[in-house]
Protein backbone atom coordinates (compact mmCIF):
# COMPACT_ATOMS: atom_id res chain seq x y z
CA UNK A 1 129.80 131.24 104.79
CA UNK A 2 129.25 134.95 105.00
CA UNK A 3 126.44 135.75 107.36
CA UNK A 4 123.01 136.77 105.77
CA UNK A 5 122.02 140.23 106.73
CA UNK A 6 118.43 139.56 107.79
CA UNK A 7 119.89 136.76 110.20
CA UNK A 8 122.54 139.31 111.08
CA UNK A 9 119.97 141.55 112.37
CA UNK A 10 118.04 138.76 114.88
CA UNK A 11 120.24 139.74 117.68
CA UNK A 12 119.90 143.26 117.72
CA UNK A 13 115.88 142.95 117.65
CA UNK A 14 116.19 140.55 119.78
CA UNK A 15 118.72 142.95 122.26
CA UNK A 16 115.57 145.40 121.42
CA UNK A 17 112.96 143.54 122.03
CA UNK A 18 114.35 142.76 125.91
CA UNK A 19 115.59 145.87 126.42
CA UNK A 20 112.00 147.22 126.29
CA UNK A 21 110.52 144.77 127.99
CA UNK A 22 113.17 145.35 130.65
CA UNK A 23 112.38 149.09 130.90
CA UNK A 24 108.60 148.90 130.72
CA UNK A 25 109.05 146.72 134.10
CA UNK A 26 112.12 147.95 135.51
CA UNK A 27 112.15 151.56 135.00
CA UNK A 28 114.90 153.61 136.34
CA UNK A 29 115.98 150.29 138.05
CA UNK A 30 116.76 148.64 134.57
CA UNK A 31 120.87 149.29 134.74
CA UNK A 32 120.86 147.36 138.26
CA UNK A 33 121.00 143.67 136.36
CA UNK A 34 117.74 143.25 133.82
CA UNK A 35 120.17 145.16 131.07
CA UNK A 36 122.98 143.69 131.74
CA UNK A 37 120.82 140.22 131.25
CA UNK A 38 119.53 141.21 128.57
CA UNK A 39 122.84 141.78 126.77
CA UNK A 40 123.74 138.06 127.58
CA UNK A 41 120.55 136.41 126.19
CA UNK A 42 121.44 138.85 122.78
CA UNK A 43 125.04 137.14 122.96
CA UNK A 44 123.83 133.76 123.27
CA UNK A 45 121.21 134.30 120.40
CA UNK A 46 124.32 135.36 118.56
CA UNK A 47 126.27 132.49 119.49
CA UNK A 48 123.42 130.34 118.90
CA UNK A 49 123.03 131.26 114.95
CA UNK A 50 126.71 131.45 114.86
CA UNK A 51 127.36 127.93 116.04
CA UNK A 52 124.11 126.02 114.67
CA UNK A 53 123.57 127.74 111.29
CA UNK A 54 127.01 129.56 110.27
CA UNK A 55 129.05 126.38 111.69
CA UNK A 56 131.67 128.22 113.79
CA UNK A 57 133.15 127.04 116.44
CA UNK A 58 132.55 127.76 120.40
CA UNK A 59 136.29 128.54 121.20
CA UNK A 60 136.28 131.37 118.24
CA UNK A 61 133.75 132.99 119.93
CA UNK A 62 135.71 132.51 123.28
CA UNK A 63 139.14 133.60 122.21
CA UNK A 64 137.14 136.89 120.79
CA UNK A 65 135.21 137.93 123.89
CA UNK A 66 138.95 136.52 126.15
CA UNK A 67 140.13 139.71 123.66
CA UNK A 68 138.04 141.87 124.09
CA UNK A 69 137.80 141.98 127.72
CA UNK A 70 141.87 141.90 128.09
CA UNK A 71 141.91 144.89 125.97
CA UNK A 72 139.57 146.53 128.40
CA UNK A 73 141.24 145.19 131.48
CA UNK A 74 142.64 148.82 132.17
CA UNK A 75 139.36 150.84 131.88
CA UNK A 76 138.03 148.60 134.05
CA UNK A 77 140.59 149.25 137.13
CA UNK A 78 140.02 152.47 135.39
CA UNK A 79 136.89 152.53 136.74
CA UNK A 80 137.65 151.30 140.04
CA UNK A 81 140.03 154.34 140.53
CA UNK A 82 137.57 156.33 139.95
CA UNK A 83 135.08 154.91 142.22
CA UNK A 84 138.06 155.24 144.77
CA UNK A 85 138.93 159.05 143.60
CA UNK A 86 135.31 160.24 143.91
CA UNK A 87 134.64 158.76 147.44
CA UNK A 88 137.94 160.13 148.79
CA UNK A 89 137.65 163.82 147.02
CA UNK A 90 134.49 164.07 148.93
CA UNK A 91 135.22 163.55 152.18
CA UNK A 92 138.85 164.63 152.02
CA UNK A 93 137.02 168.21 151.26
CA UNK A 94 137.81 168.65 148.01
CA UNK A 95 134.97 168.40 146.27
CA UNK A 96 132.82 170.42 149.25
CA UNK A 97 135.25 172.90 148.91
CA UNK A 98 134.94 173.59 145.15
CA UNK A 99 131.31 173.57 145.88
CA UNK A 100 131.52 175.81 148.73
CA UNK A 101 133.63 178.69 146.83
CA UNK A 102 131.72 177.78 143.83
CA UNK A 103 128.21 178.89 145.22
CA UNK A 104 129.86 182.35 145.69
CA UNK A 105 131.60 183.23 142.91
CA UNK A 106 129.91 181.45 140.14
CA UNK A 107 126.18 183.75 139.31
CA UNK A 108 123.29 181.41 138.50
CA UNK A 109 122.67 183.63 135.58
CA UNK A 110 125.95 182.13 133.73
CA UNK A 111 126.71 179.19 135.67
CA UNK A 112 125.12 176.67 132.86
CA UNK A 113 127.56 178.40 130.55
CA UNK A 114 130.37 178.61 132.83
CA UNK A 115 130.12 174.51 133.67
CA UNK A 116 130.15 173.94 130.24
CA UNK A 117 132.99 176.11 129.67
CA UNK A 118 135.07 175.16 132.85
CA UNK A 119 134.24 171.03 131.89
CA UNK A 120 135.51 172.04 128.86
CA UNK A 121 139.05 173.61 129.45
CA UNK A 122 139.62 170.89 132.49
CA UNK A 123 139.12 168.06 129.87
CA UNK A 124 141.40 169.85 126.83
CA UNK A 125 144.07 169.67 130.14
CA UNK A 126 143.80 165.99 130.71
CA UNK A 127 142.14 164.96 127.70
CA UNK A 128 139.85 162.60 129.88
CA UNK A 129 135.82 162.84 129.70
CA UNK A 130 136.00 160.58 132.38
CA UNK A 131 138.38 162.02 134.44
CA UNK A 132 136.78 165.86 134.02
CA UNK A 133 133.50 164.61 135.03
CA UNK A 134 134.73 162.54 138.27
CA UNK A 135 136.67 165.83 139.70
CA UNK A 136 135.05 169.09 138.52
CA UNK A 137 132.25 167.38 137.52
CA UNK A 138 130.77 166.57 140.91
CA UNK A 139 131.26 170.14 142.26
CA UNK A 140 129.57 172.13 139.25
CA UNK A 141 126.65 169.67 140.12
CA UNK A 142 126.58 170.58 143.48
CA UNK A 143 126.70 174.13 143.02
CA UNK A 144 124.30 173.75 140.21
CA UNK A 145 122.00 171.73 142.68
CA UNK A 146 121.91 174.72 145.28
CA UNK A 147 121.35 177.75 142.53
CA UNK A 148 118.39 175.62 141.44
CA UNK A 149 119.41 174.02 138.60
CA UNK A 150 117.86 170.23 137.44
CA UNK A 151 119.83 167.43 137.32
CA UNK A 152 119.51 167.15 133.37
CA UNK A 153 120.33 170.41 132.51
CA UNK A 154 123.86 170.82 135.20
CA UNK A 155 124.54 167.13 133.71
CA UNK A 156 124.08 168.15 130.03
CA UNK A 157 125.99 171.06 130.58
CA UNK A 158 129.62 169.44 132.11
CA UNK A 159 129.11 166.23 129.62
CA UNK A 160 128.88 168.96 126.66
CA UNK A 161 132.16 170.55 128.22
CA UNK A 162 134.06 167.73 129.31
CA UNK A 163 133.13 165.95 125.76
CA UNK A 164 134.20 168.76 123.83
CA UNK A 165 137.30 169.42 125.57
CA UNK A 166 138.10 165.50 125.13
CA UNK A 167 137.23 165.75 121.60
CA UNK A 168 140.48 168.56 120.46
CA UNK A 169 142.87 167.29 123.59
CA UNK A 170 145.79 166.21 121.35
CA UNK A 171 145.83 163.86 124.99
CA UNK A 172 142.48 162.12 124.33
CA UNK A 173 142.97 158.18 123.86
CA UNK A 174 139.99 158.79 121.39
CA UNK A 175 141.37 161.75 119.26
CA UNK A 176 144.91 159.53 119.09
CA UNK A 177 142.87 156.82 118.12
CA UNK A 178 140.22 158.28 115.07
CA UNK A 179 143.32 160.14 113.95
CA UNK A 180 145.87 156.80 113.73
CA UNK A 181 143.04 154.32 112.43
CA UNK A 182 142.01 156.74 109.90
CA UNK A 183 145.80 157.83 109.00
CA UNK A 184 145.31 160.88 109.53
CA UNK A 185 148.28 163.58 111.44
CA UNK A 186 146.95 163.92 114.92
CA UNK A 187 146.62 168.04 114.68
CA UNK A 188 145.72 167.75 111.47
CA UNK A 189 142.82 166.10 112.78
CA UNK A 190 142.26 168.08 115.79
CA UNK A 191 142.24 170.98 113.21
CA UNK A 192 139.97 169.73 110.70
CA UNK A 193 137.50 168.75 113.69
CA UNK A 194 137.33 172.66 114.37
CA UNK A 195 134.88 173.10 111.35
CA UNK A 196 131.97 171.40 113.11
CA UNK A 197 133.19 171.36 116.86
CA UNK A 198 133.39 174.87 116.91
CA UNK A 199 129.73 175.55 115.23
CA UNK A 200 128.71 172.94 117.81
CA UNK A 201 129.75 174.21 121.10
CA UNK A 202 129.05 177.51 120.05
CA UNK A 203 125.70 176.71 119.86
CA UNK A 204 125.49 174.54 122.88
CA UNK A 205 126.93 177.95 124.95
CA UNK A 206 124.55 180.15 123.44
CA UNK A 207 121.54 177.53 124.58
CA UNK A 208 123.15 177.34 127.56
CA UNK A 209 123.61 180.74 128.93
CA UNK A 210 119.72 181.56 127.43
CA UNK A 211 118.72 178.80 129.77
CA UNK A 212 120.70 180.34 132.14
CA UNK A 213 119.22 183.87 132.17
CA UNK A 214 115.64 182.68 131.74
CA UNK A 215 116.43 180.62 135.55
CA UNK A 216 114.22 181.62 137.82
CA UNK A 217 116.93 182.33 140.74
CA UNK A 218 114.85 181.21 143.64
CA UNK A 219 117.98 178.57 144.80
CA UNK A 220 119.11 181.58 146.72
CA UNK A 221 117.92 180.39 149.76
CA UNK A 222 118.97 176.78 149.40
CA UNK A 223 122.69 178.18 148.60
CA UNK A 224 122.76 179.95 152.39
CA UNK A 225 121.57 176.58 153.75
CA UNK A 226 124.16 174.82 151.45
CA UNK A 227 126.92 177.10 152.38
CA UNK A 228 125.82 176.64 156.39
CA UNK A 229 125.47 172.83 155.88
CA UNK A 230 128.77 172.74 154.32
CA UNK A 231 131.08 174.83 156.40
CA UNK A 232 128.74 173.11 159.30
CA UNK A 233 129.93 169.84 158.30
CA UNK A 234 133.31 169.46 156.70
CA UNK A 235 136.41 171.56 156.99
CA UNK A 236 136.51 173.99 154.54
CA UNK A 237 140.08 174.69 153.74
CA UNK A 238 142.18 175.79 150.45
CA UNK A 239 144.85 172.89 151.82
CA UNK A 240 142.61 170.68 150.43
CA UNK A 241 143.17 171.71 146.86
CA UNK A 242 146.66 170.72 146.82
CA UNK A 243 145.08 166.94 146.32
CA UNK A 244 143.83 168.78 142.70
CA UNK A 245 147.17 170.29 141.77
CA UNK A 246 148.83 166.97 142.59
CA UNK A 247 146.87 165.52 139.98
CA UNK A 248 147.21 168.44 137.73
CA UNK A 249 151.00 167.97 137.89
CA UNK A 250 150.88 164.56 137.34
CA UNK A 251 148.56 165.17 134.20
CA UNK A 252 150.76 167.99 133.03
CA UNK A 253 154.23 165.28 133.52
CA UNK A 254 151.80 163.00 131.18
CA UNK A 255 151.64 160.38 133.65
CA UNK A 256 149.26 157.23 132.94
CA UNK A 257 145.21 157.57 133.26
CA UNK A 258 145.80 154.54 135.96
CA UNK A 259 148.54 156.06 138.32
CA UNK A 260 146.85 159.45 138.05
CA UNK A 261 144.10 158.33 139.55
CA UNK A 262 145.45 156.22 142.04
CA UNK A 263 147.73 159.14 143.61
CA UNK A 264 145.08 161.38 143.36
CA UNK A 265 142.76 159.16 145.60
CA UNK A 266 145.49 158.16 147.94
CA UNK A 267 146.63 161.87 148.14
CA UNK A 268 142.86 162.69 149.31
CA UNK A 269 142.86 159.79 151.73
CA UNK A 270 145.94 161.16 153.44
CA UNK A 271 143.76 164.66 153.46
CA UNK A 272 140.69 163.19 154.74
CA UNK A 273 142.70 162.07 157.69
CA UNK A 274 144.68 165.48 158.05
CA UNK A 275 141.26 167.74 157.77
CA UNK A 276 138.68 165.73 158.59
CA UNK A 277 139.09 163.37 160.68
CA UNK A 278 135.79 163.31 162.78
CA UNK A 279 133.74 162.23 159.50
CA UNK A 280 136.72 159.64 158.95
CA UNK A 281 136.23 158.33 162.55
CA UNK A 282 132.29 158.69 162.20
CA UNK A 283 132.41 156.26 159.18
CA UNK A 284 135.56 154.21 161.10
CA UNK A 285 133.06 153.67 163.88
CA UNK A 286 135.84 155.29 166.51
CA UNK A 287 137.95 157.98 166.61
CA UNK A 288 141.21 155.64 167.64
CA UNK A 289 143.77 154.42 164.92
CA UNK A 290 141.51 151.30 163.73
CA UNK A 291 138.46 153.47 163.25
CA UNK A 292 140.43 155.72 161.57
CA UNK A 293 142.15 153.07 159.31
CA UNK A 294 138.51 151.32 158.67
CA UNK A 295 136.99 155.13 158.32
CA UNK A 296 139.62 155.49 155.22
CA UNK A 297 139.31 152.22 154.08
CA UNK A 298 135.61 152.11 153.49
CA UNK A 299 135.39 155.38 151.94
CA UNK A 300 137.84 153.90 149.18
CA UNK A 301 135.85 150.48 148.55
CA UNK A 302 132.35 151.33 150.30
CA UNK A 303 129.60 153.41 151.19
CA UNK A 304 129.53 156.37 152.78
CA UNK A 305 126.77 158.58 154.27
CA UNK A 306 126.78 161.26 155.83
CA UNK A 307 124.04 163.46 157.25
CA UNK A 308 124.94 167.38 156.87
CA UNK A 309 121.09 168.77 157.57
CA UNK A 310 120.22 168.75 154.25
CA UNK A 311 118.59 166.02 152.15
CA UNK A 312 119.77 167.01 148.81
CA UNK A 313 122.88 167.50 149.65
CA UNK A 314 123.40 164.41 151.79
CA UNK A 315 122.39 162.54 148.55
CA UNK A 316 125.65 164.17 146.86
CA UNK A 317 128.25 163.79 149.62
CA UNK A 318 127.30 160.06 150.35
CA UNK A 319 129.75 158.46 148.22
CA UNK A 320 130.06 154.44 146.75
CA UNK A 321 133.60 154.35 146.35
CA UNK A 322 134.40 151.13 144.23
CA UNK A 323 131.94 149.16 144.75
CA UNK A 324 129.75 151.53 143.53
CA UNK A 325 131.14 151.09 140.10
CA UNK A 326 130.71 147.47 140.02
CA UNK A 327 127.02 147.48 138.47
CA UNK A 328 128.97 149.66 135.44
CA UNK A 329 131.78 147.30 135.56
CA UNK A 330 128.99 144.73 135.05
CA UNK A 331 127.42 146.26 132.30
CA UNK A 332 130.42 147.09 130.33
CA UNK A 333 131.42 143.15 130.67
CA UNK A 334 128.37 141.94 128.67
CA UNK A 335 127.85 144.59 126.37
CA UNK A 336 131.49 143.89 124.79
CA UNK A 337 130.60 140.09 125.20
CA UNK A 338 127.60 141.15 122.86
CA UNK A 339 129.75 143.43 120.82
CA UNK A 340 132.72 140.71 120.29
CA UNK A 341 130.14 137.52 119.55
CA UNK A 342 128.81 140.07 117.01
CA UNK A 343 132.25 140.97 115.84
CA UNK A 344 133.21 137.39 115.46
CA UNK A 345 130.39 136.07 113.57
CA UNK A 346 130.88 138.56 110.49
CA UNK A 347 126.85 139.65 111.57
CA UNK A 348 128.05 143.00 112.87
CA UNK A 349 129.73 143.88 109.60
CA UNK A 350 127.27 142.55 107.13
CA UNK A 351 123.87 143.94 109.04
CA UNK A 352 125.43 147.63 108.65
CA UNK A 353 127.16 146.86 104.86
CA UNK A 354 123.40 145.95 103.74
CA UNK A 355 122.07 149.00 105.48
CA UNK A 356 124.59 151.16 103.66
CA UNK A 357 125.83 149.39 100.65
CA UNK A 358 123.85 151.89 98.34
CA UNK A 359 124.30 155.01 100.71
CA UNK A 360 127.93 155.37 100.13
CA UNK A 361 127.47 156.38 96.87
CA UNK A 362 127.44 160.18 97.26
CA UNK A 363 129.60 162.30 99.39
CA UNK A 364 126.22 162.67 101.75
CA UNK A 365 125.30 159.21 101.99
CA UNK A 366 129.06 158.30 102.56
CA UNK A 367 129.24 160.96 105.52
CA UNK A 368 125.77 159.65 106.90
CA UNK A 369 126.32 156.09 106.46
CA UNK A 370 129.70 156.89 108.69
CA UNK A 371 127.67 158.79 111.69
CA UNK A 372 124.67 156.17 111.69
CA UNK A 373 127.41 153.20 111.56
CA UNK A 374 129.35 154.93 114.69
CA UNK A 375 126.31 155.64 116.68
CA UNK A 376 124.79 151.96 115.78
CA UNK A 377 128.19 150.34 116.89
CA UNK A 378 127.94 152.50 120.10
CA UNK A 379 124.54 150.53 120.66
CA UNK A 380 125.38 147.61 119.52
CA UNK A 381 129.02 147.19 121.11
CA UNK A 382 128.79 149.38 124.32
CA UNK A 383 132.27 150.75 123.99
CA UNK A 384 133.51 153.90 121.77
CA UNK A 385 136.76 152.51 121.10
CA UNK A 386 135.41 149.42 118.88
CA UNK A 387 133.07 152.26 117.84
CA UNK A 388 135.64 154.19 116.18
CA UNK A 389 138.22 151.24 115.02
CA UNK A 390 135.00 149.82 113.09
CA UNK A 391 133.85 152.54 111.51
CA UNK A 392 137.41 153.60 110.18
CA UNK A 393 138.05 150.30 109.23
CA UNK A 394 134.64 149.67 107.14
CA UNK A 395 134.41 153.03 105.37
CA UNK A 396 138.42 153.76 104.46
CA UNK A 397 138.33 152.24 101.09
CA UNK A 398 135.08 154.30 100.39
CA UNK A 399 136.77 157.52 101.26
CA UNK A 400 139.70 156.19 98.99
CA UNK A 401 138.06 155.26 96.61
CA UNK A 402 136.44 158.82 96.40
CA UNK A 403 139.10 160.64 96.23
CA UNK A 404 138.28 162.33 99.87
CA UNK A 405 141.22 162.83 102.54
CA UNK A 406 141.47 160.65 104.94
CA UNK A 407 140.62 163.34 107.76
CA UNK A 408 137.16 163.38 106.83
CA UNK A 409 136.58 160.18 108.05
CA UNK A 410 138.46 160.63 111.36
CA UNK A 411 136.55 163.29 111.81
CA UNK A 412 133.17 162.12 111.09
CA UNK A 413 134.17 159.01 113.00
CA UNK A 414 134.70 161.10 116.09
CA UNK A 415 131.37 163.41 115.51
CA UNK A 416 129.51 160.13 115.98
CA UNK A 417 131.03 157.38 118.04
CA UNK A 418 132.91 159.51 120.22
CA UNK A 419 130.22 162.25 120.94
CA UNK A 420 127.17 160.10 121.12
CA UNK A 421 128.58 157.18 123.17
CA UNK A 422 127.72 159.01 126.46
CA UNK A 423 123.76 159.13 125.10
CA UNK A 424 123.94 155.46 125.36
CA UNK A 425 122.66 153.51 128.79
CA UNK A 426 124.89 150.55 128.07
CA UNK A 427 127.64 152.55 126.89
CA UNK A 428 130.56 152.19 128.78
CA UNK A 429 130.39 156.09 128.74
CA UNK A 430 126.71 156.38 129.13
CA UNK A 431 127.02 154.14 132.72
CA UNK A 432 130.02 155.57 133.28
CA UNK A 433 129.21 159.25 133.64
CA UNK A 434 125.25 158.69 135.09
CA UNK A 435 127.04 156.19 137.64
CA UNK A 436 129.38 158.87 138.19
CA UNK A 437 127.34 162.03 138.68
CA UNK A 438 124.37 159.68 140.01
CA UNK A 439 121.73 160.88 137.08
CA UNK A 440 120.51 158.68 135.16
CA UNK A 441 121.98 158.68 131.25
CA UNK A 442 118.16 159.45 129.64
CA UNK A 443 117.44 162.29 132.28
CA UNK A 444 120.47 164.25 130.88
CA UNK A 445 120.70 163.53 127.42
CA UNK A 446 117.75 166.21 126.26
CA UNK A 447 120.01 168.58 127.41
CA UNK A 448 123.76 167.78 126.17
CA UNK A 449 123.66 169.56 123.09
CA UNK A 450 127.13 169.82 121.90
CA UNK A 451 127.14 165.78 121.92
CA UNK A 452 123.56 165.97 120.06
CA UNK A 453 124.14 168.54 117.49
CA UNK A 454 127.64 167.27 116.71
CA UNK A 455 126.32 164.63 114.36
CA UNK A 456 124.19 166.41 112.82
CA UNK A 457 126.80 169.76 112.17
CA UNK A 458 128.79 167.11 110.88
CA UNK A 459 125.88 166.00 108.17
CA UNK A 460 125.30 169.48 107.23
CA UNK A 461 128.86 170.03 106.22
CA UNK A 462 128.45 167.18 104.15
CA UNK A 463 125.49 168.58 102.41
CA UNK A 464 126.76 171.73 101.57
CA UNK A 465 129.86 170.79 100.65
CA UNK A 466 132.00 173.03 103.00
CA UNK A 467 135.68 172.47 103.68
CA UNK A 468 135.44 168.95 102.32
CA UNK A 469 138.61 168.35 100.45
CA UNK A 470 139.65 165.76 97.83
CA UNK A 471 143.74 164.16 98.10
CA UNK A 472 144.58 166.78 95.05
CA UNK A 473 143.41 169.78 97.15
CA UNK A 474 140.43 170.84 95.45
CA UNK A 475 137.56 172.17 97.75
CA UNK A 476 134.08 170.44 96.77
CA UNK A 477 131.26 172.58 96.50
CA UNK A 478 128.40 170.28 94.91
């Protein structure tokens, strides 16, 4: 029996419904297990109709979230390398390195536009989001942090970037995967995405460096005690960037996400004991070979902290390694245990037909229905690759069946699910990146306008009709 759309939409208000409660008395604590519970009460709600008034069985819904989670089972230890990457690039050096030659040479004036713009080249390199915000990402905050920059606007700046540079990599899992679901040529796609990628960044630079000149410059002062604290603290050497070209070989050789990461973090490790091991020893508890080896190993898996004289910047060099990550890990789990009980019960697919069975009609309401159904199956699922497969999937024989080219609908897919995923607590991008950079995902998303304006670029070319093609060639203008 195919599942009635006003039952179909229980779980979701329900999901709402908790999810406020949960922030109301939780607050910026919400993401540390009231969220995460939250999802699972949604699930079993969905479960719950599915079983008792749709008559399917348990072990379908078992075998679907068993699926799901395999096919996640490498982002996960995805994550973990990360966790493991950022602890050891910070107090191998790295990372207080970039932030130490970064403070000179970058002028507060531009820097906004220059994160951006540097987040955005790193990610067109490895065609990682993820990646570009774990490496460079931490520095440019750092250096933001000491010109006198907020949290939001350094954060919306390198998500922007790094999002926009993962959005035309030809290396991006996500631009493989709009472009192949869709059946569209992968630089055909990359191509057509110019139209409203460029228009988007451009505008997200041009807010940007505004923002930047109107900066009151008065983190001049907290750069020399940055600079002191640093150079005070670690040992500030250009050897330590050889962990970064490692990784940028091993990127260039196309090696996998998982081993990229894993060299790079055991590559800083060795570093950390090479350059500085007195904060290796300090953590270790002893400067002989077992503090050293427990100094090394809890920077991978643990937390660090170390005091440099500074409180703001003792906040960014104390790292969580992977354990850190295991809240997001969390989080991700039950939001595609939500997204796959959903999936399963047909109530995913018929809530967003009903919403935009009459939409599709028109080349606007076709375009729209596609953005609102990527950014709803962000929230709903909490991953951008179901995101993307679902929204190709539902709205292909629509594009057919209007004559459009099937790059249109990669495109669109990847101005909504991909873009906006990041906006989205629960996300496995959202909790990824705040995790990450350690602000939280509704302090910076005011201020990441490429991934805000993307959508609606994306609408407007819709509405206007420009450089939307039919299969025979002919541009429509109406």
């Amino acid at each position: 029996m195919k599942p009635n759309a006003w039952v179909s939409s229980v779980p979701f208000l329900a999901l709402i419904a908790m999810l406020f409660c949960v922030l109301i008395n939780f607050g910026s604590d919400a993401l540390d297990g009231a969220s995460q519970v939250s999802l699972l009460l949604a699930t079993g709600v969905c479960i719950a109709l599915g079983i008792f008034v749709y008559k399917i069985e348990w072990k379908r819904f078992e075998k679907a979230i068993v699926k799901t989670m395999s096919e996640m089972a490498v982002s996960i230890f995805i994550l973990l390398m990360i966790g493991a990457m950022s602890g050891t690039w910070m107090i191998s050096g790295v990372v207080p390195t970039l932030i130490y030659y970064g403070i000179q040479i970058i002028s507060p004036k531009i820097f906004l536009l220059a994160a951006c713009v540097i987040s955005g080249l790193v990610a067109v390199l490895t065609g990682s989001s993820w990646t570009t915000v774990a490496t460079i990402g931490i520095a440019l905050l750092g250096i933001g942090r000491a010109e006198g920059f907020s949290d939001g606007w350094i954060a919306g700046a390198i998500i922007s970037g790094a999002y926009f540079g993962d959005k035309i990599s030809p290396l991006s899992d996500t631009t493989v995967l709009a472009s192949s679901v869709s059946g569209t040529p992968i630089f055909q796609h990359i191509r057509y995405m110019l139209y409203t990628t460029i228009p988007s960044i451009s505008i997200a630079l041009v807010v940007f460096l505004v923002a930047g000149m109107l900066h009151n410059s008065s983190g001049s002062a907290d750069s020399e005690l940055y600079l002191k604290a640093l150079d005070g603290t670690f040992n500030i050497s250009l050897l330590t960037l050889i962990v970064p070209v490692i990784t940028g070989v091993l990127i260039y050789k196309k090696a996998p996400a998982l081993v990229v990461l894993f060299v790079s973090a055991i590559c800083a490790a060795v570093m950390a004991v090479v350059l500085q091991s007195d904060i290796v020893a300090t953590i270790g508890g002893g400067p002989d070979a077992s503090g050293i080896f427990k100094g090394v190993m809890t920077t991978i898996f643990g937390s660090t902290s170390i005091d440099v004289g500074n409180d703001l910047l003792n906040k960014l060099v104390g790292t969580s390694g992977m354990a850190g990550m295991l809240n997001t890990i969390w989080l991700i789990i039950c939001a595609l245990a939500f997204g796959a009980a959903m999936q399963e019960s047909g109530m995913l697919r018929s809530f967003l037909v009903a919403i935009f069975s009459r939409l599709v009609k028109t080349r606007v309401g076709l375009v729209f229905s596609s953005i609102i159904s990527g950014i709803t199956l962000n929230m709903a699922t909490g991953d951008q690759y179901i995101s993307i497969i679902m929204t190709a999937n539902m709205f292909k024989g629509e594009y057919q069946k209007q004559g459009y080219e099937s790059r249109l609908l990669s495109r669109t897919s990847e101005d909504s699910a991909t873009v906006t995923s990041v906006l989205i607590p629960w996300n496995t991008c959202g909790m990824t990146q705040s995790t990450v950079l350690g602000v939280p995902t509704l302090t910076y998303l005011p201020f990441c306008f490429f991934n805000l304006i993307s959508p609606l670029m994306s609408l407007i070319h819709a509405l206007f009709g420009w450089w939307i093609v039919r299969k025979e060639g002919d541009e429509i203008n109406n």
